[in-house]
Protein backbone atom coordinates (compact mmCIF):
# COMPACT_ATOMS: atom_id res chain seq x y z
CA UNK A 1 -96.06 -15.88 -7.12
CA UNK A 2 -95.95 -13.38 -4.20
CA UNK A 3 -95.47 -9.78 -5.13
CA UNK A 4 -91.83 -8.57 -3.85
CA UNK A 5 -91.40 -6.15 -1.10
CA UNK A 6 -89.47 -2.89 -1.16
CA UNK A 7 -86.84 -3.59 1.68
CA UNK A 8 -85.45 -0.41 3.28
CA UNK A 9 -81.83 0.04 3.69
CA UNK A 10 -80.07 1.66 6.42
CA UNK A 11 -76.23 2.66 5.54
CA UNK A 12 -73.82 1.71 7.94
CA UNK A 13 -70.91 3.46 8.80
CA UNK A 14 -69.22 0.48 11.24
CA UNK A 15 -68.24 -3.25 10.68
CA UNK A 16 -67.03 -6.20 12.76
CA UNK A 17 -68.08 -9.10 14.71
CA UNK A 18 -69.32 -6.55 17.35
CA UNK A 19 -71.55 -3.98 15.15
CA UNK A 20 -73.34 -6.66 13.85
CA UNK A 21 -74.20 -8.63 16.97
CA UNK A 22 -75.88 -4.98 17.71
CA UNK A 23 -77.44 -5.19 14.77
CA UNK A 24 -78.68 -8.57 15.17
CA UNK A 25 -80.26 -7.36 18.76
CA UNK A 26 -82.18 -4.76 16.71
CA UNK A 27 -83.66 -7.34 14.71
CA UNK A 28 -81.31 -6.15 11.21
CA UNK A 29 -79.36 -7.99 8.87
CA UNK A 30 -75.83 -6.70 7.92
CA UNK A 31 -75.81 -6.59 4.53
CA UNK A 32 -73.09 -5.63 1.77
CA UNK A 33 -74.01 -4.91 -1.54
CA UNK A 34 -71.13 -4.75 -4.49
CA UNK A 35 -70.61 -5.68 -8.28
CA UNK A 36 -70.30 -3.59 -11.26
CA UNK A 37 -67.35 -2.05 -10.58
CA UNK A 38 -68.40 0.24 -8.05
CA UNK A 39 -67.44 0.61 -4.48
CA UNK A 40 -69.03 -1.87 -1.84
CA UNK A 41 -71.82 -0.33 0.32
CA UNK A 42 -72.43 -1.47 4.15
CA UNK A 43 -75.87 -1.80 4.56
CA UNK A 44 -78.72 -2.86 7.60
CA UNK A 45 -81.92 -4.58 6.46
CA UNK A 46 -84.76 -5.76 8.55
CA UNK A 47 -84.39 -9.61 9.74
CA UNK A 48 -88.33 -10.37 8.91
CA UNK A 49 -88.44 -8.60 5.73
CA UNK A 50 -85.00 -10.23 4.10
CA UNK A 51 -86.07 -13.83 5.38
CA UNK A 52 -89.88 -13.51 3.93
CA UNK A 53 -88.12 -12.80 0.34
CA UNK A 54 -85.46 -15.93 1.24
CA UNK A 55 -88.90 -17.66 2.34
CA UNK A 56 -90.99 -16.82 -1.36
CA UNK A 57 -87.72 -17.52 -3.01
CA UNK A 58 -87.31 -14.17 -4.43
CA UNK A 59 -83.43 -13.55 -6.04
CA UNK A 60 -84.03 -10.20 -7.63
CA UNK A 61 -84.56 -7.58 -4.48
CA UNK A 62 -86.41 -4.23 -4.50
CA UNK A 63 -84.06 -2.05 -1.42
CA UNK A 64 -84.62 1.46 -0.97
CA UNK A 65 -81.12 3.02 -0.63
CA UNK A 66 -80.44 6.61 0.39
CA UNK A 67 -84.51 6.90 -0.75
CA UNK A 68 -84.10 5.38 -4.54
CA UNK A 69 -85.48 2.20 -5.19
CA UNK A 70 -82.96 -0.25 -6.99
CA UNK A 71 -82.75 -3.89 -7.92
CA UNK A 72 -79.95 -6.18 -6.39
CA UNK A 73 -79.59 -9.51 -6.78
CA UNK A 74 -79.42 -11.70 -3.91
CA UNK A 75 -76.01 -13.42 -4.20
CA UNK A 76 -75.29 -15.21 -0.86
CA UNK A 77 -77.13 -15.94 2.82
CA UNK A 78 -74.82 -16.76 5.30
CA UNK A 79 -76.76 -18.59 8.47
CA UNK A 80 -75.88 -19.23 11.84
CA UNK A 81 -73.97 -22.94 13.02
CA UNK A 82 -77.46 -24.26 13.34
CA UNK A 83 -78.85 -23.03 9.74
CA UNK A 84 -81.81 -21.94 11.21
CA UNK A 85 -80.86 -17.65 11.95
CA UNK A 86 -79.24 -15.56 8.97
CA UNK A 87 -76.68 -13.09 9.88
CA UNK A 88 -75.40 -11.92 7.02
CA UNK A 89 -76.21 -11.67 3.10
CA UNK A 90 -74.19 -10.11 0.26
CA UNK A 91 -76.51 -8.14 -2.76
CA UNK A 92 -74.33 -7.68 -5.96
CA UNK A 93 -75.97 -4.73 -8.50
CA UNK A 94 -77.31 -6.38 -12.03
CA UNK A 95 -78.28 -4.72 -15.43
CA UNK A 96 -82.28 -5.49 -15.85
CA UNK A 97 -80.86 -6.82 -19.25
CA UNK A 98 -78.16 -9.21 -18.39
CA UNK A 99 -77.85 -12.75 -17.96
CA UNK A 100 -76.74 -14.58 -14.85
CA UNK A 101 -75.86 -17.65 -13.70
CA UNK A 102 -78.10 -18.57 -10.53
CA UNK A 103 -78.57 -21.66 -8.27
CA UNK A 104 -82.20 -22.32 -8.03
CA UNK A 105 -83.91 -24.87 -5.78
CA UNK A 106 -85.39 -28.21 -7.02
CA UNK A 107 -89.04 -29.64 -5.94
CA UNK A 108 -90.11 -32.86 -6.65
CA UNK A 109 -93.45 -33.30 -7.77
CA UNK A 110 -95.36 -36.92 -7.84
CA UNK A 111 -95.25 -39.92 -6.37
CA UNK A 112 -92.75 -42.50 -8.80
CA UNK A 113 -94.37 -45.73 -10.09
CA UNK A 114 -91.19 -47.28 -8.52
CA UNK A 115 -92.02 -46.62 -5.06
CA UNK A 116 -95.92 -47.96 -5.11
CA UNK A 117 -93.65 -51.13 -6.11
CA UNK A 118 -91.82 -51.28 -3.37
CA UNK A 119 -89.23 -48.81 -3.51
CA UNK A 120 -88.10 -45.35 -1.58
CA UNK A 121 -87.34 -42.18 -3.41
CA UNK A 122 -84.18 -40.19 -2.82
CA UNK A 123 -83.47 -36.67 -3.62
CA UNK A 124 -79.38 -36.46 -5.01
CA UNK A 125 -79.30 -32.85 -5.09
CA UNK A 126 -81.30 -30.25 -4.25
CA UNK A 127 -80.87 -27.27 -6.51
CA UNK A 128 -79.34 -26.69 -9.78
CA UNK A 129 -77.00 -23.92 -11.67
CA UNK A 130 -78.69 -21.63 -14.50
CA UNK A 131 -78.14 -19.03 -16.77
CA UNK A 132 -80.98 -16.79 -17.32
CA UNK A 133 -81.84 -12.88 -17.96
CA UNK A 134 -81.77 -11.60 -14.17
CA UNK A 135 -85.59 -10.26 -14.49
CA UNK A 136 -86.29 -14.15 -15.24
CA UNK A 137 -85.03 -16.24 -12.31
CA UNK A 138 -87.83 -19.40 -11.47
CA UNK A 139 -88.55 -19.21 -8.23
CA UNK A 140 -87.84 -23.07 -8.00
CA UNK A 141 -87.62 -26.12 -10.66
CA UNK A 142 -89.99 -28.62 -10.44
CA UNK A 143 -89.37 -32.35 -11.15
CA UNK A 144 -92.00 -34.90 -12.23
CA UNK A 145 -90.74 -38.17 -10.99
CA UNK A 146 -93.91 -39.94 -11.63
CA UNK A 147 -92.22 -41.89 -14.41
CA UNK A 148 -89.39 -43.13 -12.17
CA UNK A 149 -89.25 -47.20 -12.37
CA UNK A 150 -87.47 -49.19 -9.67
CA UNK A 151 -83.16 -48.18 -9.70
CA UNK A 152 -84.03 -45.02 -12.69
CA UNK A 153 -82.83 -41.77 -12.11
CA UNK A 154 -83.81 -38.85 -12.98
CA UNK A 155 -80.86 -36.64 -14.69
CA UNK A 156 -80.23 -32.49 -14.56
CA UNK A 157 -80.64 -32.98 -19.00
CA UNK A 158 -84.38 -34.02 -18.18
CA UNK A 159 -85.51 -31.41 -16.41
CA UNK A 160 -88.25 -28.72 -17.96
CA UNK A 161 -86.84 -25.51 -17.79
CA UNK A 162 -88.93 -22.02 -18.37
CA UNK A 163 -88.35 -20.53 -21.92
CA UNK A 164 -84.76 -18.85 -22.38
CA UNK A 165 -83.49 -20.27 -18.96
CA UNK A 166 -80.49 -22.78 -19.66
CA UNK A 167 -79.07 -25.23 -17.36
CA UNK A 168 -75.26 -24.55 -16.46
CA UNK A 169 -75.38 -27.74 -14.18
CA UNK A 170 -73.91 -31.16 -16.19
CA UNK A 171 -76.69 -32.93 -17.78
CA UNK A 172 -75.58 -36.50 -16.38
CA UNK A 173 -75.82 -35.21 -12.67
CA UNK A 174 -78.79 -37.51 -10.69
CA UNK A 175 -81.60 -35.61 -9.34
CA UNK A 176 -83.61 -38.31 -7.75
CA UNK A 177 -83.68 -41.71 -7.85
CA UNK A 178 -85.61 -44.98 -6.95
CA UNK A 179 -83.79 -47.29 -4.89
CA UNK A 180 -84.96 -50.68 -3.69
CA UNK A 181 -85.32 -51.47 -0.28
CA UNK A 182 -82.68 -53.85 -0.69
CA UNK A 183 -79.83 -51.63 -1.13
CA UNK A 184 -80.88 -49.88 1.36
CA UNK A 185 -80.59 -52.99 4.14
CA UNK A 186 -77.37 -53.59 2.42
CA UNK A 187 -76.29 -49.86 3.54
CA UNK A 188 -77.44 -50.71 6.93
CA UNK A 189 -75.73 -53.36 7.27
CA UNK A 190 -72.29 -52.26 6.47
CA UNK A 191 -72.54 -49.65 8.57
CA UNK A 192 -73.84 -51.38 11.60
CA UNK A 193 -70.91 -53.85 10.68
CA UNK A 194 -68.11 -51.14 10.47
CA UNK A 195 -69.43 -50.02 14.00
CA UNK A 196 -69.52 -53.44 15.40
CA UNK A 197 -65.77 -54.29 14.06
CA UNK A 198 -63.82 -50.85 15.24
CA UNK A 199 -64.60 -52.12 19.17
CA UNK A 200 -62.90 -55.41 18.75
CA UNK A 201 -59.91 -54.05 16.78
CA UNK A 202 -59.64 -51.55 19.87
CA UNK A 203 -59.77 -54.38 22.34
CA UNK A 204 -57.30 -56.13 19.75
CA UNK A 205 -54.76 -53.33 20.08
CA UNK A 206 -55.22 -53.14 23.80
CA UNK A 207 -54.38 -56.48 24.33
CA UNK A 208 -51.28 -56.80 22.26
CA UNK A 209 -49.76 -53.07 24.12
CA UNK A 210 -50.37 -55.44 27.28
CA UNK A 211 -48.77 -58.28 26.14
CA UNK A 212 -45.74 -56.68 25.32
């Protein structure tokens, strides 16, 4: 696990759609940080530093404010239409002691028995919800799908979780599963017939507005 970094904070006095596209141009984040009954603070970080935490998966941020170190938790990343640029991020203040609910990424580890028979593994989802203490949020989940037989899933109840982390998600919801190759012609299929049928029931139409 890489060691977190101490992000600094610059306060900011200005909002809107143009004070951050200045930010942006100075390679900074706008950020605003709320929770606990307090009043929301406007805040800059730098781009590289907030997206190498988002990178390492970190939730629980160090950020130097007004020269004091404090802990926020990382509660939403909003990215650009592409999903590739952030431009904005919202930090909401936690009690080192308290539990909260988190979404926390999924990896699949293994290669399923299923597929060396034939079949093609697909991820369902690709995080799930948990409660933990907020000083003990996994960096990611990891799923063993060795096991996985042709058409098994794996479910959200099956998953290994670190000691005193418990899953919020429902139990029943798929994680991965091994389809056959068949259903996935089948898929093709339709589709490609849908496609093929919507030009003829456009010619269809055209030719009965010119018949009448």
């Amino acid at each position: 696990m890489t060691e977190a970094l101490v992000l600094k904070a610059v306060k900011r006095d200005h909002s809107g759609t143009r004070e951050a596209r200045r930010l942006r141009k100075r390679g900074m984040v706008p950020v605003i940080i709320y929770g606990h009954k307090a009043e929301p603070v406007s805040i800059a970080l730098n781009y590289h530093d907030l997206a190498l935490e988002i990178q390492h998966h970190h939730r629980l941020l160090a950020v130097e404010l007004d020269g004091k170190p404090e802990k926020f938790l990382l509660k939403d990343v909003q990215y650009d239409y592409l999903g590739d640029t952030i431009i904005h991020a919202d930090l909401t203040r936690v009690d080192m002691n308290e539990r909260v609910q988190v979404a926390v990424g999924i990896v699949l580890k293994g290669i399923p028995v299923g597929v060396s028979e034939g079949g093609l593994l697909e991820q369902l989802i690709n995080e799930v919800e948990l409660d933990c203490l907020v000083t003990s949020i996994p960096e990611n989940i990891r799923a063993d799908v060795k096991s996985l037989q042709l058409s098994e899933t794996l479910t959200a109840g099956q998953l290994e979780l670190p000691p005193n982390v418990t899953l919020v998600t429902d139990p029943d919801t798929g994680i991965a599963t091994v389809r056959t190759k068949v259903e996935e012609v089948e898929e093709v299929e339709e589709v490609e017939e849908a496609e093929s049928a919507e030009p003829e029931v456009i010619a269809r139409e055209k030719a009965e507005e010119e018949e009448a």
